[in-house]
Every structure is written in structure tokens, then in C-alpha cells.
N, C-alpha and C. Protein backbone atom coordinates (compact mmCIF):
# COMPACT_ATOMS: atom_id res chain seq x y z
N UNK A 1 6.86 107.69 -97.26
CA UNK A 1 8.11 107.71 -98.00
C UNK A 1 9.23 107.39 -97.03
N UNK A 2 10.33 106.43 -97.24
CA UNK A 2 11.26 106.25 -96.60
C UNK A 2 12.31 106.98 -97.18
N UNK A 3 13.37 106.69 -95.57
CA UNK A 3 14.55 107.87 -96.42
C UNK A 3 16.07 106.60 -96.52
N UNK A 4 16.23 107.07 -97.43
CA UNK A 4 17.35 105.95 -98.41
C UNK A 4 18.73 105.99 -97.50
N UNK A 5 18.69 107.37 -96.65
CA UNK A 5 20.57 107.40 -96.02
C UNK A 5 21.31 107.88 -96.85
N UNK A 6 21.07 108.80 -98.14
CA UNK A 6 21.80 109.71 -99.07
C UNK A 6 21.32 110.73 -98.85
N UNK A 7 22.48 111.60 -97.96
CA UNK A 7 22.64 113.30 -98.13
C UNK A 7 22.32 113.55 -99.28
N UNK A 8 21.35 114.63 -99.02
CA UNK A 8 20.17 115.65 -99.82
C UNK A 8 21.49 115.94 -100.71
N UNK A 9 20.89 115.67 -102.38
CA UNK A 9 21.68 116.23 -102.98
C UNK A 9 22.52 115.61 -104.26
N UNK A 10 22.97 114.27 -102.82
CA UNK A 10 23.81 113.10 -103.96
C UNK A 10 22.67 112.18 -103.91
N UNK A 11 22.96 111.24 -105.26
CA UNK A 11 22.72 110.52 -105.57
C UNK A 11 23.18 108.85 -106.11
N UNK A 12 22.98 107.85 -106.09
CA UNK A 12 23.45 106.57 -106.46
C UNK A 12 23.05 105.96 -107.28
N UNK A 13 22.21 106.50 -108.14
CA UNK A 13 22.03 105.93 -109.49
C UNK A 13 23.24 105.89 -110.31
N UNK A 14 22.92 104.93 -111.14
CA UNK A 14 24.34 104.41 -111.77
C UNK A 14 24.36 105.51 -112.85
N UNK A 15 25.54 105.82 -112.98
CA UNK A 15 26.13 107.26 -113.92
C UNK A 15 25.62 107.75 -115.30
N UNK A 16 25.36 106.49 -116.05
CA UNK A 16 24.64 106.46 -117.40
C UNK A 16 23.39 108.08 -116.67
N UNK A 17 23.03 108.18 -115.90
CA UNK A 17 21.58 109.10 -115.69
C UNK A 17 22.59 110.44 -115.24
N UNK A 18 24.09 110.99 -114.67
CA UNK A 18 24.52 111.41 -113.89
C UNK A 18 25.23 112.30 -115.71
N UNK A 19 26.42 113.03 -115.03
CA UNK A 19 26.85 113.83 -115.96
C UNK A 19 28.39 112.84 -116.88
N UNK A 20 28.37 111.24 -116.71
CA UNK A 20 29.51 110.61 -117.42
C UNK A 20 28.91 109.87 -118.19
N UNK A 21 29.29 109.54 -119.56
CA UNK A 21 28.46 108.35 -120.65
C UNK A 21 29.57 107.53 -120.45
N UNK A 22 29.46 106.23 -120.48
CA UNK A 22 30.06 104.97 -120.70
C UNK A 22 31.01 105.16 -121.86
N UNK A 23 32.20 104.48 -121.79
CA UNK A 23 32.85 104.87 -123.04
C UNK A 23 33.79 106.11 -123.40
N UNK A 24 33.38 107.28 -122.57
CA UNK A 24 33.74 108.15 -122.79
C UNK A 24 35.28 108.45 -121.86
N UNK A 25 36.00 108.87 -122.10
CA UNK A 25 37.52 109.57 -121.49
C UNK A 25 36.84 110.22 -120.67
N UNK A 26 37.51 110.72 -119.57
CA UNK A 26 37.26 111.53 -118.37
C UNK A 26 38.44 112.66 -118.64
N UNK A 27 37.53 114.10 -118.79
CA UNK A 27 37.85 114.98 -119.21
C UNK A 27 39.73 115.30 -118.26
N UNK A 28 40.40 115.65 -118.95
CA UNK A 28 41.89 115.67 -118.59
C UNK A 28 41.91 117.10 -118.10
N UNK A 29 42.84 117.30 -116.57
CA UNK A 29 42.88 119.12 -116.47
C UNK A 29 44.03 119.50 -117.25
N UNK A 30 44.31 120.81 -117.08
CA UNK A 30 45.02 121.21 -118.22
C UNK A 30 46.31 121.63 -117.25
N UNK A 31 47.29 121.81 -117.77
CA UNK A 31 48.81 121.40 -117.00
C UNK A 31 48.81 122.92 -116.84
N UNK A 32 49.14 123.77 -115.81
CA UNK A 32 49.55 125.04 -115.87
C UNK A 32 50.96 126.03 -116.22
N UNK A 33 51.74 124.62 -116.53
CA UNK A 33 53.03 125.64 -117.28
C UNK A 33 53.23 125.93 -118.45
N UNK A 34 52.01 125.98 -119.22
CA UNK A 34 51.88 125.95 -120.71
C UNK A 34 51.07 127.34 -120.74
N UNK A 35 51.51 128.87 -120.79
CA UNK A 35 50.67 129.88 -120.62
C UNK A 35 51.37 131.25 -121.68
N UNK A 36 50.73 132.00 -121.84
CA UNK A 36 51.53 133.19 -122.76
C UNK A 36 50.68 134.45 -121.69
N UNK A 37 51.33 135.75 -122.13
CA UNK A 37 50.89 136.54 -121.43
C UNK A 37 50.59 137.82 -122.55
N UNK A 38 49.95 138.43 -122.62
CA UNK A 38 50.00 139.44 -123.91
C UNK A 38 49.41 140.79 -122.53
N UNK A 39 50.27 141.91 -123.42
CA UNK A 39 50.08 143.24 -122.95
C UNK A 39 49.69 144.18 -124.22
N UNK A 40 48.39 144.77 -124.04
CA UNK A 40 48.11 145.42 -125.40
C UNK A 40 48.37 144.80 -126.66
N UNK A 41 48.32 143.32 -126.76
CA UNK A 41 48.63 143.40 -127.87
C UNK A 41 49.52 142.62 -128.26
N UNK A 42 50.97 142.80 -127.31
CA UNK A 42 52.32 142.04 -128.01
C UNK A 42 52.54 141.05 -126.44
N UNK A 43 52.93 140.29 -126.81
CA UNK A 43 53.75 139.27 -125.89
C UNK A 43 55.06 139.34 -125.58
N UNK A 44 54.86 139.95 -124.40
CA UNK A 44 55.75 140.77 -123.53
C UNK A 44 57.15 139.47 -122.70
N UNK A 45 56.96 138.38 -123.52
CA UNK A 45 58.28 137.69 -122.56
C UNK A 45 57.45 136.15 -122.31
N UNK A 46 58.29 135.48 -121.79
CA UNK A 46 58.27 133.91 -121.46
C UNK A 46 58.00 134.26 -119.80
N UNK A 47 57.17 134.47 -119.57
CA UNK A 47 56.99 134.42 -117.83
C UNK A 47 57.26 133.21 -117.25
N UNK A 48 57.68 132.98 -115.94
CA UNK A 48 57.57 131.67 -115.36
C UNK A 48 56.63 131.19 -114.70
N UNK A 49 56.08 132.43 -114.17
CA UNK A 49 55.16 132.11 -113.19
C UNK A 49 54.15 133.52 -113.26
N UNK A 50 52.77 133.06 -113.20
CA UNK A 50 51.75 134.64 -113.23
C UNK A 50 51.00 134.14 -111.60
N UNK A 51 50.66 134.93 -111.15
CA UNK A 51 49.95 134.37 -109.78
C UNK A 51 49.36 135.91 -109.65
N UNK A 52 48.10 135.28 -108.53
CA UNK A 52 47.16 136.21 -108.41
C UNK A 52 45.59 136.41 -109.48
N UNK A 53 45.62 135.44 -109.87
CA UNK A 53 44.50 135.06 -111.00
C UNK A 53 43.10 135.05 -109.97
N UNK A 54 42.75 136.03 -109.30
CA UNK A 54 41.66 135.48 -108.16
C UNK A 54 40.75 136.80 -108.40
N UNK A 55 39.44 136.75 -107.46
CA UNK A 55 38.48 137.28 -107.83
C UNK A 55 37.76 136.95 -106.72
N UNK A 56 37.01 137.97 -105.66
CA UNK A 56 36.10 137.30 -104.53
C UNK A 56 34.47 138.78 -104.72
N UNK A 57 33.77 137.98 -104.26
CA UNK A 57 32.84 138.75 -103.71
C UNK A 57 32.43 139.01 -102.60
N UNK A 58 32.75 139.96 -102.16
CA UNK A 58 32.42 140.34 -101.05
C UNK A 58 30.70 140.59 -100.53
N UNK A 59 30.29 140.07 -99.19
CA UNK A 59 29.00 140.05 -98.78
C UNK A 59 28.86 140.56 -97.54
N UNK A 60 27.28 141.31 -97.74
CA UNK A 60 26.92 141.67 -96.28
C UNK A 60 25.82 141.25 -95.48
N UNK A 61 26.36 141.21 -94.70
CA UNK A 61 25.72 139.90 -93.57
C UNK A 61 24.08 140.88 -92.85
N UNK A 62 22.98 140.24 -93.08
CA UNK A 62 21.41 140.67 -92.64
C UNK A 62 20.84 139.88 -91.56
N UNK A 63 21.09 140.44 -90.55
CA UNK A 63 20.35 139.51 -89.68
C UNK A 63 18.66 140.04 -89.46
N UNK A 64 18.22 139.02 -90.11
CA UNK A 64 16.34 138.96 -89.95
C UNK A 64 15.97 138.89 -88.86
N UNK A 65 15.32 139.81 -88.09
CA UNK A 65 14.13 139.50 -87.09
C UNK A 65 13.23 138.07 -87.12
N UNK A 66 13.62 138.03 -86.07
CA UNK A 66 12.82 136.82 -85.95
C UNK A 66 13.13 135.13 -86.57
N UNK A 67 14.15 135.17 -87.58
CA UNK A 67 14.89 134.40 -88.01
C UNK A 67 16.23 134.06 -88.08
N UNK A 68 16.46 132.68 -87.10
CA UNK A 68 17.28 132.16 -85.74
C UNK A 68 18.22 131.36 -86.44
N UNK A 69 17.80 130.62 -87.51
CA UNK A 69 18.66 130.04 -88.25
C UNK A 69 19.39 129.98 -89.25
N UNK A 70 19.45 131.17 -89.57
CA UNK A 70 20.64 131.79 -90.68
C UNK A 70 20.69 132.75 -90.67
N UNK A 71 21.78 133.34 -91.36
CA UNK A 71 22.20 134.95 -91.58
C UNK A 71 22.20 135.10 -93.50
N UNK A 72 21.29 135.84 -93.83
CA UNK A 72 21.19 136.50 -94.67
C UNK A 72 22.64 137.54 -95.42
N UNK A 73 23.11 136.80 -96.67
CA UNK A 73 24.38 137.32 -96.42
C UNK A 73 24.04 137.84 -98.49
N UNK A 74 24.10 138.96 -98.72
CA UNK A 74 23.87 139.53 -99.71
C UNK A 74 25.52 140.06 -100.49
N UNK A 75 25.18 139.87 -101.31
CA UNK A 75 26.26 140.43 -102.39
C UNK A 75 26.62 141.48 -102.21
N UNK A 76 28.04 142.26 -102.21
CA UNK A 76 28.11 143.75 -102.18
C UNK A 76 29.05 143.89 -103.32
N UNK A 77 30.29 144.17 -103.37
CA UNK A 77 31.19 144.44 -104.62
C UNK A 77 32.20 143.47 -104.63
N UNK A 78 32.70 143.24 -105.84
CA UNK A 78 33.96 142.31 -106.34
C UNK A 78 35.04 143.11 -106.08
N UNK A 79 35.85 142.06 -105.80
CA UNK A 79 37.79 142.52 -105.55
C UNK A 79 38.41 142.06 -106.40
N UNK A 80 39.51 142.19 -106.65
CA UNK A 80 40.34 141.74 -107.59
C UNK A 80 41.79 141.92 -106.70
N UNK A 81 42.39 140.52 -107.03
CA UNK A 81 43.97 140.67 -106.40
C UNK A 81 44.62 141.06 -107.66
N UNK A 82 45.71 141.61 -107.02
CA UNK A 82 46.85 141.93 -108.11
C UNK A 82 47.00 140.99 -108.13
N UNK A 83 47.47 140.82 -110.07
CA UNK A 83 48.27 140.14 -110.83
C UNK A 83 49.68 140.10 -110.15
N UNK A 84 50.82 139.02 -110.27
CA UNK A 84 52.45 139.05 -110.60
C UNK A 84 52.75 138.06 -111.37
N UNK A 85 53.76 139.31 -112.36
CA UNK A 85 54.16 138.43 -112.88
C UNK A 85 55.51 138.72 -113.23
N UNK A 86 55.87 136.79 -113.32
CA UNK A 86 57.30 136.91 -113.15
C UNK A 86 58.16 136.04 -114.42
N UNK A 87 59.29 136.28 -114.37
CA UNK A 87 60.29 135.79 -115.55
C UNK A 87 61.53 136.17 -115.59
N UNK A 88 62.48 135.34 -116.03
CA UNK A 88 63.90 135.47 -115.99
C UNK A 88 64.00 137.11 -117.04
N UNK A 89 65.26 137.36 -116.13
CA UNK A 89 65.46 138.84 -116.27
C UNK A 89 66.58 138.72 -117.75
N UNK A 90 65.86 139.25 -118.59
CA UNK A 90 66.95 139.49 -120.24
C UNK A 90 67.32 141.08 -120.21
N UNK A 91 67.89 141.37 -121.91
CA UNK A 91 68.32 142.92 -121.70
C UNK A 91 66.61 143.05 -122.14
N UNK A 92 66.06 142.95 -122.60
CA UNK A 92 64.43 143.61 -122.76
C UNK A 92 63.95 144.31 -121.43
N UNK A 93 63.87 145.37 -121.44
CA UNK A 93 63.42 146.38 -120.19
C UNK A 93 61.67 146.89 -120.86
N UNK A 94 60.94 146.40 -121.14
CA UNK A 94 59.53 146.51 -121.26
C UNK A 94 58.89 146.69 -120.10
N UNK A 95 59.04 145.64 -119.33
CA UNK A 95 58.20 145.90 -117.82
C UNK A 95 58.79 147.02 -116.97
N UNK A 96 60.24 146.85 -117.06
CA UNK A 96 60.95 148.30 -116.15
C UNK A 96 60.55 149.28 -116.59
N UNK A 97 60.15 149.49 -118.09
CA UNK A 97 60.22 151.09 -118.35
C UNK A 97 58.97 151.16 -117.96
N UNK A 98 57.70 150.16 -118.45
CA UNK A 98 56.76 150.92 -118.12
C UNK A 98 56.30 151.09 -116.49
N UNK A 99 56.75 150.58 -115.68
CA UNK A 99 56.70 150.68 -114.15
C UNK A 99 57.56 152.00 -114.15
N UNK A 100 58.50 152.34 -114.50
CA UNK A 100 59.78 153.19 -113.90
C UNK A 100 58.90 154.56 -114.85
N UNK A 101 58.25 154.27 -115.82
CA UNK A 101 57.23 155.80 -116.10
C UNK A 101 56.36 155.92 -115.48
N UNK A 102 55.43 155.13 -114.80
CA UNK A 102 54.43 155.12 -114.02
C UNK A 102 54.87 156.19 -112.57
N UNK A 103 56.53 155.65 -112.28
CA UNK A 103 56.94 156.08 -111.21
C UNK A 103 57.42 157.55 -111.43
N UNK A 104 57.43 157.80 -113.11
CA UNK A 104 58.00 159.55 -112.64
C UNK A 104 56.73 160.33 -113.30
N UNK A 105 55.56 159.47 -113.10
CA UNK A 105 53.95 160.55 -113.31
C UNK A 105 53.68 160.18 -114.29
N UNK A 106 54.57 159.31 -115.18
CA UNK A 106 53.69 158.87 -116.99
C UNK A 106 53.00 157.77 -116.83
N UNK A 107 51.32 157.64 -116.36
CA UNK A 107 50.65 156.79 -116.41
C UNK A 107 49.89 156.06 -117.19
N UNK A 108 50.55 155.10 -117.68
CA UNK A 108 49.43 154.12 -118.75
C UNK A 108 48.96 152.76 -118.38
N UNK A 109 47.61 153.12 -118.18
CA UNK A 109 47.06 151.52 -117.78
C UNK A 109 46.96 151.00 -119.10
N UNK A 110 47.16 149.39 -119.12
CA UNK A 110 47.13 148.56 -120.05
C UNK A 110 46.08 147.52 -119.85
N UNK A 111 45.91 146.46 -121.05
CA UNK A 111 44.99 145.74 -120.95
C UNK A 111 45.41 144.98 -121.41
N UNK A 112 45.00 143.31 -120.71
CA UNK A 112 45.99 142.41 -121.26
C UNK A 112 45.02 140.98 -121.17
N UNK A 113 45.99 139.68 -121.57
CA UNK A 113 45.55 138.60 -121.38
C UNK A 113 46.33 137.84 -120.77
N UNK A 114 45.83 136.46 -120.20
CA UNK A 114 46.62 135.18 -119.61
C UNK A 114 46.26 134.27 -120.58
N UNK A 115 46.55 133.74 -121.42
CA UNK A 115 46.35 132.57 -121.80
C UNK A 115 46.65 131.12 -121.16
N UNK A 116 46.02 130.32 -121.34
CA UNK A 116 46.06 129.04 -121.34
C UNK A 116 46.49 128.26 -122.54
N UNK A 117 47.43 127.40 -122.96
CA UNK A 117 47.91 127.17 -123.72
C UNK A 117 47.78 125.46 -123.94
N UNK A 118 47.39 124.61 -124.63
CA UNK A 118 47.75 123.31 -124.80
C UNK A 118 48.51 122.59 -125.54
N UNK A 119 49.08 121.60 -125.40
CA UNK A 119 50.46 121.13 -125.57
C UNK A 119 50.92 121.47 -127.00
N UNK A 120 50.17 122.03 -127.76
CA UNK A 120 50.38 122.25 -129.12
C UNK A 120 50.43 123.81 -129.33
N UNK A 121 50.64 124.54 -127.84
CA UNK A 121 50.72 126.24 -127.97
C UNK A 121 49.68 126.83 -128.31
N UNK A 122 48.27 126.16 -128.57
CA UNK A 122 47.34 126.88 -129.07
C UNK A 122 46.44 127.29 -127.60
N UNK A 123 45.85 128.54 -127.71
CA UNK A 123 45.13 129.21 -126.38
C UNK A 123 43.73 127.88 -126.44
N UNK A 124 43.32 127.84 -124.81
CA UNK A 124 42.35 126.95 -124.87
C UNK A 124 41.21 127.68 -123.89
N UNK A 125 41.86 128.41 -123.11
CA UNK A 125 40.85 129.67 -121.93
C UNK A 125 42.05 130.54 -121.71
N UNK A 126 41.25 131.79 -122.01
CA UNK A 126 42.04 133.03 -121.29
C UNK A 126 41.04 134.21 -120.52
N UNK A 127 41.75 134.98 -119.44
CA UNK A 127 41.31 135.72 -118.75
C UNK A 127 42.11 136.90 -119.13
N UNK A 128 40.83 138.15 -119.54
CA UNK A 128 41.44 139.15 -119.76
C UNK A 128 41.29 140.24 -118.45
N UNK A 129 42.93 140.92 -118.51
CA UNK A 129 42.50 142.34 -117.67
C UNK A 129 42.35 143.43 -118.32
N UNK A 130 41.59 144.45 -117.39
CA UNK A 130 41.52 145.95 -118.04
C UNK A 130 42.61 147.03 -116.72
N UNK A 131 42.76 147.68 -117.74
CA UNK A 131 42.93 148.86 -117.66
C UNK A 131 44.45 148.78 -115.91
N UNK A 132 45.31 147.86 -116.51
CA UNK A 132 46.64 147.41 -115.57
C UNK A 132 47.18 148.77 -115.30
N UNK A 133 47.80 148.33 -113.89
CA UNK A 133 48.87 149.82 -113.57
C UNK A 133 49.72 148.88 -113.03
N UNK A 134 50.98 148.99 -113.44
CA UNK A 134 52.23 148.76 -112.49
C UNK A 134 52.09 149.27 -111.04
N UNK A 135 52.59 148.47 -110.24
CA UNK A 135 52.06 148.94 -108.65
C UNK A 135 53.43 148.54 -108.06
N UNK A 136 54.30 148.00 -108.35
CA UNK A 136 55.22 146.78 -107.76
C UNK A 136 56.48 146.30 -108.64
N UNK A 137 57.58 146.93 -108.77
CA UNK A 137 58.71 146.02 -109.58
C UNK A 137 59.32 145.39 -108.25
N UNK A 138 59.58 144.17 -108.88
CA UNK A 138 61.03 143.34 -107.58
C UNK A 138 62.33 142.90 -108.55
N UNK A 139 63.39 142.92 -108.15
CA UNK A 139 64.52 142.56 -109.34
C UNK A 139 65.00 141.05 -108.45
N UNK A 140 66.07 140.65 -109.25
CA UNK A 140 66.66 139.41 -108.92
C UNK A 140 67.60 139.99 -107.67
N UNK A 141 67.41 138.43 -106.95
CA UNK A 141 68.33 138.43 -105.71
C UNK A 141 69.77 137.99 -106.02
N UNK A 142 70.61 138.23 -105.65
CA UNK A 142 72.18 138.00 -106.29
C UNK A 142 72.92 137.15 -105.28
N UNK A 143 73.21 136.19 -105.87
CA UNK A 143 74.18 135.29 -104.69
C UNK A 143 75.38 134.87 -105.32
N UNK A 144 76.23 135.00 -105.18
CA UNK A 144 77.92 134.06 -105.94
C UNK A 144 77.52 132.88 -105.99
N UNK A 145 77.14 132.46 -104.59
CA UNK A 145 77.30 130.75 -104.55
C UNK A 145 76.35 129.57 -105.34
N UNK A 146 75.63 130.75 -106.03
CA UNK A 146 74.62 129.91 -106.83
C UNK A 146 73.99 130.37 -108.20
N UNK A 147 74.00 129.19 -109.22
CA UNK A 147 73.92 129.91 -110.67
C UNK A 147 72.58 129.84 -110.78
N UNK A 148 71.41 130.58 -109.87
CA UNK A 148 69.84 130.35 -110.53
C UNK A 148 70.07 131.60 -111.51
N UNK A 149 68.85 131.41 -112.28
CA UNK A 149 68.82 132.54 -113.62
C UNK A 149 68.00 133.82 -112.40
N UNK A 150 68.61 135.00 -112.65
CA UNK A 150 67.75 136.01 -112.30
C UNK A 150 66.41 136.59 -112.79
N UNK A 151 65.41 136.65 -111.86
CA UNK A 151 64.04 136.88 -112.11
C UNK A 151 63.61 138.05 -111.71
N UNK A 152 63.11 139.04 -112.69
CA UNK A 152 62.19 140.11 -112.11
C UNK A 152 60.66 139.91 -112.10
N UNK A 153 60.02 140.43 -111.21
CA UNK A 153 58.31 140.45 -111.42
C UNK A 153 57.96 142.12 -110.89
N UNK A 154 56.79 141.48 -112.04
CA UNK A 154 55.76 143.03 -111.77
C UNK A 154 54.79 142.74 -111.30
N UNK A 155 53.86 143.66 -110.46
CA UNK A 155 52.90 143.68 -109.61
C UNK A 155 52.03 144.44 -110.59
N UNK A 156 51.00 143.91 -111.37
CA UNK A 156 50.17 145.00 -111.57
C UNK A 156 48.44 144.97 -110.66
N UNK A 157 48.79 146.36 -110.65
CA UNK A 157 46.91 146.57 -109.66
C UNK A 157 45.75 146.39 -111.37
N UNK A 158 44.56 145.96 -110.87
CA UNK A 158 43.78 146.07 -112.40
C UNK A 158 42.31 146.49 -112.11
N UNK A 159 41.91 146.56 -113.09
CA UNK A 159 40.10 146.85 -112.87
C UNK A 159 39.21 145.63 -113.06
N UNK A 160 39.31 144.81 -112.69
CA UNK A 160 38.11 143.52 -113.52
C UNK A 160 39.40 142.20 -114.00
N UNK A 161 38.65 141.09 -114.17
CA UNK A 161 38.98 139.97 -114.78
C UNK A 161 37.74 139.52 -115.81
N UNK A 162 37.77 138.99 -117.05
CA UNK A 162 36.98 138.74 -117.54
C UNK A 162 36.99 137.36 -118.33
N UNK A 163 36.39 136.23 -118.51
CA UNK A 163 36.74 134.90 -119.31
C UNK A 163 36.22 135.30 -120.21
N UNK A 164 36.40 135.42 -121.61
CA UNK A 164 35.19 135.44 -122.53
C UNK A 164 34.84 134.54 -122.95
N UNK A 165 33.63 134.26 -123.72
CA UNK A 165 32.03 133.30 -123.92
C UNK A 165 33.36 132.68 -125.09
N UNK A 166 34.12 133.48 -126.06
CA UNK A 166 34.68 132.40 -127.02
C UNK A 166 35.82 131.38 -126.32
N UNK A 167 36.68 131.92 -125.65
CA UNK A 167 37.44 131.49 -124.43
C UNK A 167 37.22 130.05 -124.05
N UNK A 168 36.00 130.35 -123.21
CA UNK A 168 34.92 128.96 -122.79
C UNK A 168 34.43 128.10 -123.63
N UNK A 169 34.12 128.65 -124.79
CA UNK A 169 33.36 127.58 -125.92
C UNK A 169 34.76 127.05 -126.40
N UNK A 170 35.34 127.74 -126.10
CA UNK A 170 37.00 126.90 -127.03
C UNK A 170 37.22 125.88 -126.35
N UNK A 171 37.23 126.09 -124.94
CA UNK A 171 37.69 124.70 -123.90
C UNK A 171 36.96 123.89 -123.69
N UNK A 172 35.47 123.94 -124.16
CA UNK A 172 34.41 123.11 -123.69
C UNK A 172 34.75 122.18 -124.84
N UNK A 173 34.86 122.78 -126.32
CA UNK A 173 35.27 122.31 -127.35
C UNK A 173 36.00 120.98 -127.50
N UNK A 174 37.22 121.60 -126.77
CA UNK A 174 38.45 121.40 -126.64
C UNK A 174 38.72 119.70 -125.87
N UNK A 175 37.77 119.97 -124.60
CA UNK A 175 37.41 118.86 -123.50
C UNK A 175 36.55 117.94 -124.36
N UNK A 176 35.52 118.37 -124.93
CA UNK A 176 34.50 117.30 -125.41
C UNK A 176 35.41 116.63 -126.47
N UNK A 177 36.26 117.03 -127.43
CA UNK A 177 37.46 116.04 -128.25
C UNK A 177 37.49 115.19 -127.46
N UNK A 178 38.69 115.98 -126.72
CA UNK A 178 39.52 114.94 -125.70
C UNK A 178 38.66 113.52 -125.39
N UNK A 179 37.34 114.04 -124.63
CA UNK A 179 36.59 113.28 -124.07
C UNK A 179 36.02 111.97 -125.18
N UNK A 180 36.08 112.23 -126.41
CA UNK A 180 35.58 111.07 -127.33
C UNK A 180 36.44 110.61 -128.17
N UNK A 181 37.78 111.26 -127.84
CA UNK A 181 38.89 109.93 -128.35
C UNK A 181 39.69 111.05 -129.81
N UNK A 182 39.35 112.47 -129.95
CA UNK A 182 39.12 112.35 -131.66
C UNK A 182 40.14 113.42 -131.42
């Protein structure tokens, strides 16, 4: 058997055999300023920006006797970064109060969503959290010399991130349209 000079893995067969059909649109990503945010329930504001959407697994490293060429690196527990989220500051005090009760001992974790939204406002993937705590208010910075709109964000700590199976089937949905024109 000869070897062709293609790294294990890829391939050069022409695409018709690969994951693109001829004809077809090449699936479009989805723009990220198109998003809603729901807390228990109600939609808590026009955010500008949510960050912290991440998730790692952490691993522990096995070194085998006798085996020189790798390290054995096993799964241990998931992390979760805090959520922030942020948005121009109105008279609606929703996020203050519930941070500013958190802060005098009234604790309510919440559970919420991120949506993904497409150009027509309809959700296309969302990631839900459980069981949120305010961890973090920041208020707007104040300057004379400049008219930006003032922004507060909240920090919430959470338990888990979750996509759900309808979530995914919506966007796969969603992509395969796109992808055939319809």
C-alpha cells in the first residue's frame, strides 16, 4: 500500500462523498446581536451584550507505567463561567432589586434563558441556566464630556448550562431551509 501525502484524517475526494451536496447554499452563521434574555419566565430588558456563555471540563492527568508517549488525561468535573449581563440603564430596577435582596440575605436563585434570535425575532438555539444568583452589580460610568447611554450589568454565578434537543432540532431545521433555498 502506498501512502498518498494526506494527513490521517483528511481527505480529497471530491465533496459529492464529503458532508456538501452540489447545489446546495452553504449553511449561513447566525449574527449575534439578535438575542432575548428571559428570567423565570419574563423578559427582563433589551440587553446589549450577555458574555460568559462558556463551559469547560476539567481533566486529570494519569501517567501510565511504562507508557512514554502520552498522558492519560481523564474527565473530572464541569465549570461554568459566570454569566454578564449587560444593558442600557432605564427607571426598571429588576436586576437591582433582585441583586440588592440577595445582598441584605433574601436569596432567590433563578432560572433562565439566552436565546438566539433570527432576523425575524423568532428563537433558533437557546441555552438555559439553572438555579442563577446575582454575584456582581456594576452601574454606569458618568462623564460630562460624553453622551454614551448609561449601562448597568449583572454578574450572575449559575449551576449548569443546558441546549435543549428542541433548541437544536430548531436550528438544524432552521439551517437545512436556509441550505435548500426554501
Amino acid at each position: 500500500m502506498t501512502s498518498t501525502g494526506v494527513p490521517l484524517g483528511l481527505s480529497w475526494l471530491p465533496s459529492v462523498v464529503g458532508n456538501w451536496v452540489p447545489g446546495a447554499q452553504p449553511l449561513q452563521p447566525y449574527q449575534t446581536f439578535n438575542f432575548a434574555v428571559e428570567i423565570e419566565g419574563l423578559l427582563v430588558g433589551g440587553f446589549t451584550e450577555v458574555s460568559g456563555l462558556e463551559s469547560q471540563v476539567e481533566v486529570e492527568e494519569y501517567r501510565e507505567g511504562g507508557v512514554n508517549g502520552f498522558v492519560h488525561k481523564l474527565p473530572s468535573r464541569t465549570s461554568h463561567s459566570n454569566l454578564v449581563l449587560s444593558h442600557g440603564l432605564t427607571s426598571m430596577s429588576t436586576l437591582w432589586n433582585w441583586y440588592h435582596d440577595t445582598t441584605q440575605g433574601s436569596i432567590q436563585r433563578k432560572n433562565g434563558t439566552i436565546m438566539l434570535l433570527d432576523p425575524r425575532q423568532v428563537p433558533v438555539m437557546w441555552w438555559n441556566f439553572r438555579n442563577a444568583l446575582p454575584v456582581r452589580w456594576s452601574g454606569p460610568t458618568f462623564n460630562a464630556s460624553s453622551d454614551a447611554v448609561g449601562v448597568e450589568s449583572l454578574e450572575l454565578a449559575h449551576q449548569g448550562l443546558t441546549k435543549p434537543l428542541l433548541g437544536q432540532a430548531g436550528a438544524q431545521a432552521t439551517g437545512i431551509a436556509g441550505m435548500t433555498g426554501r
